[in-house]
Protein backbone atom coordinates (compact mmCIF):
# COMPACT_ATOMS: atom_id res chain seq x y z
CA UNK A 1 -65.57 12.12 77.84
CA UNK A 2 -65.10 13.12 81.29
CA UNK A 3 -64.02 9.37 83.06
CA UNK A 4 -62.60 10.89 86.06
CA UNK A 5 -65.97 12.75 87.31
CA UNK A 6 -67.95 9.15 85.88
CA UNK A 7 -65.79 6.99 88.39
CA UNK A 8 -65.84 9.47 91.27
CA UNK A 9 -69.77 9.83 91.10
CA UNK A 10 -70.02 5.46 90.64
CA UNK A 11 -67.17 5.13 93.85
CA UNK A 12 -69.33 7.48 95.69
CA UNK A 13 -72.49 5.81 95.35
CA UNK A 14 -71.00 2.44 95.63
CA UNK A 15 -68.99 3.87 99.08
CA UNK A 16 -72.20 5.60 100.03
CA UNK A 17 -74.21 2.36 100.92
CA UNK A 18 -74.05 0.82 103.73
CA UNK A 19 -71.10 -1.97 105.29
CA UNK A 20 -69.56 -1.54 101.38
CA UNK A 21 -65.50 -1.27 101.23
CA UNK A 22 -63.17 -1.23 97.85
CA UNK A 23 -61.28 -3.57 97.69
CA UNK A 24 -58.63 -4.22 94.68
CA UNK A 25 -57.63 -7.72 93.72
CA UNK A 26 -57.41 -7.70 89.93
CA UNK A 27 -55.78 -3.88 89.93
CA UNK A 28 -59.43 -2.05 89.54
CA UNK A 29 -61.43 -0.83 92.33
CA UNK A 30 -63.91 -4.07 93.53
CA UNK A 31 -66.99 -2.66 95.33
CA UNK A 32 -67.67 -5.46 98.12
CA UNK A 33 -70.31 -5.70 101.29
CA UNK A 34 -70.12 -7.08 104.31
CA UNK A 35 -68.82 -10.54 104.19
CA UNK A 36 -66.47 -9.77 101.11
CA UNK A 37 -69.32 -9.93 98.39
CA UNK A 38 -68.61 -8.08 95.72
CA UNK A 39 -71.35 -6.07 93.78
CA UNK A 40 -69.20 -4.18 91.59
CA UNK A 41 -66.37 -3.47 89.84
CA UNK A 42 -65.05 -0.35 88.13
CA UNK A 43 -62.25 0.07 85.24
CA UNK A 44 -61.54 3.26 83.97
CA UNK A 45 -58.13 3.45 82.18
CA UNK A 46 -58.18 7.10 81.21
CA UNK A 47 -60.49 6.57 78.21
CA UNK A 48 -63.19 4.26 78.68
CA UNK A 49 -64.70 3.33 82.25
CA UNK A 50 -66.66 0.62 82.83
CA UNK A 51 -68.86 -0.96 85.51
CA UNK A 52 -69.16 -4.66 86.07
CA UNK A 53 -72.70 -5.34 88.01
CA UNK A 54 -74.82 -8.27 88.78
CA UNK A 55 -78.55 -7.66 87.84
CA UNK A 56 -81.79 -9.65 88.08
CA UNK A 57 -82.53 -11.79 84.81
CA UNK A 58 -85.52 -8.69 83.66
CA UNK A 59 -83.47 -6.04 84.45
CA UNK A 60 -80.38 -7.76 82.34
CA UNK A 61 -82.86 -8.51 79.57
CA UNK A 62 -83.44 -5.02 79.17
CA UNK A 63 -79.90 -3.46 79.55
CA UNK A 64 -79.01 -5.94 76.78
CA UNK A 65 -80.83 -4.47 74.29
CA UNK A 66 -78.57 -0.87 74.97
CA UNK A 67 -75.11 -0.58 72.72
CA UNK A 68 -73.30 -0.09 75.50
CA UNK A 69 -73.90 -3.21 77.81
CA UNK A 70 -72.76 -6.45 77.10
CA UNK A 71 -72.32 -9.49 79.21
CA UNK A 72 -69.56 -9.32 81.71
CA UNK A 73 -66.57 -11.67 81.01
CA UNK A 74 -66.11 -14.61 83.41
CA UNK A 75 -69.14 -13.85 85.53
CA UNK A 76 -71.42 -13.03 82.91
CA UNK A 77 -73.34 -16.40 83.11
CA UNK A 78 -74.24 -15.58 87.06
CA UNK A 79 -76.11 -12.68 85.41
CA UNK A 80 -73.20 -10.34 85.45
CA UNK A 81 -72.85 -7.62 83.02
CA UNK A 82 -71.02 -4.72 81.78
CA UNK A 83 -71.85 -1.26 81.07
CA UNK A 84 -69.21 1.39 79.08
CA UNK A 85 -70.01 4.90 80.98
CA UNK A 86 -69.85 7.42 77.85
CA UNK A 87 -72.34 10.33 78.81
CA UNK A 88 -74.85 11.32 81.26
CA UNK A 89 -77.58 8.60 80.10
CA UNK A 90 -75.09 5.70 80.30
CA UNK A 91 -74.19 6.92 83.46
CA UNK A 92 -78.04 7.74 85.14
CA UNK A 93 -78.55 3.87 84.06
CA UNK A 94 -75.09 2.84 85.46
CA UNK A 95 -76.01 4.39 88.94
CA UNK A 96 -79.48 2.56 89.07
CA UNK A 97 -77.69 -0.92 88.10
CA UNK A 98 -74.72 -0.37 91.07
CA UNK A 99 -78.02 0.05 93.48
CA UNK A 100 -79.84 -2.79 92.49
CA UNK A 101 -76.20 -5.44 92.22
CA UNK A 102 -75.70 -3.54 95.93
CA UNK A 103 -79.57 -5.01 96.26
CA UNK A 104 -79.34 -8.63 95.06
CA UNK A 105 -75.97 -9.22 96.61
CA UNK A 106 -76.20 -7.59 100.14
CA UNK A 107 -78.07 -9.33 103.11
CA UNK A 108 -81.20 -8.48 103.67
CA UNK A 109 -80.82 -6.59 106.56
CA UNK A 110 -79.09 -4.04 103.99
CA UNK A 111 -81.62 -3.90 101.63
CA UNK A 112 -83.47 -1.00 102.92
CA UNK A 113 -80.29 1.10 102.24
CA UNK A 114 -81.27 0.88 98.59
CA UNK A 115 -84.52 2.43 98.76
CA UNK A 116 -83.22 5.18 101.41
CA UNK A 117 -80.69 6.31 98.88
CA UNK A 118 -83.28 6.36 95.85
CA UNK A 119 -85.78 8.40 98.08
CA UNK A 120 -82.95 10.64 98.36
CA UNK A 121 -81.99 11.29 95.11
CA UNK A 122 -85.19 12.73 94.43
């Protein structure tokens, strides 16, 4: 499993959007915008890396169902959940989750970031 190029491609994305900053407070990298509202957070200790993101109650319904997401400790009842980045499909679905928390948790002046970097991508 490659976790270093998984977190560098997830802090990228996360640092690519826009008014976002990383922040550390519990000893992983925190993914915050604007005002200090976190939309992410990222653990990878050398073997597993995971990514802590808020989604809306659909999109969680659906990423439950996959063997790699579960609900996110602590926050997981604000519709928080967590995904363990293994391979190239965990982490395609891991990049469209960190765009939509970015989505549901920045202001909605921000918002439009989300569909500029999706247009991108493509």
């Amino acid at each position: 499993m490659d976790t270093a190029r998984y977190t560098a491609e997830l802090r990228a994305l996360a640092l690519s959007l826009p008014e976002t900053y990383e922040d550390e407070p519990w000893g992983h990298p925190v993914f915050k915008v604007a005002d200090n509202r976190m939309f992410a957070l990222l653990s990878d200790d050398g073997e597993v890396v995971s990514l802590t993101v808020k989604l809306t109650p659909e999109e969680r319904q659906i990423a439950m169902l996959l063997p790699y997401v579960e609900r996110a400790r602590y926050v997981g009842r604000y519709g928080w959940v967590t995904a363990t980045i293994a391979d190239d499909e965990s982490l395609a679905a891991a990049r469209e989750w960190l765009l939509e928390s970015y989505w549901l948790r920045a202001p909605a002046r921000l918002r439009s970031a989300v569909a500029t970097v999706d247009t991108e991508r493509r």
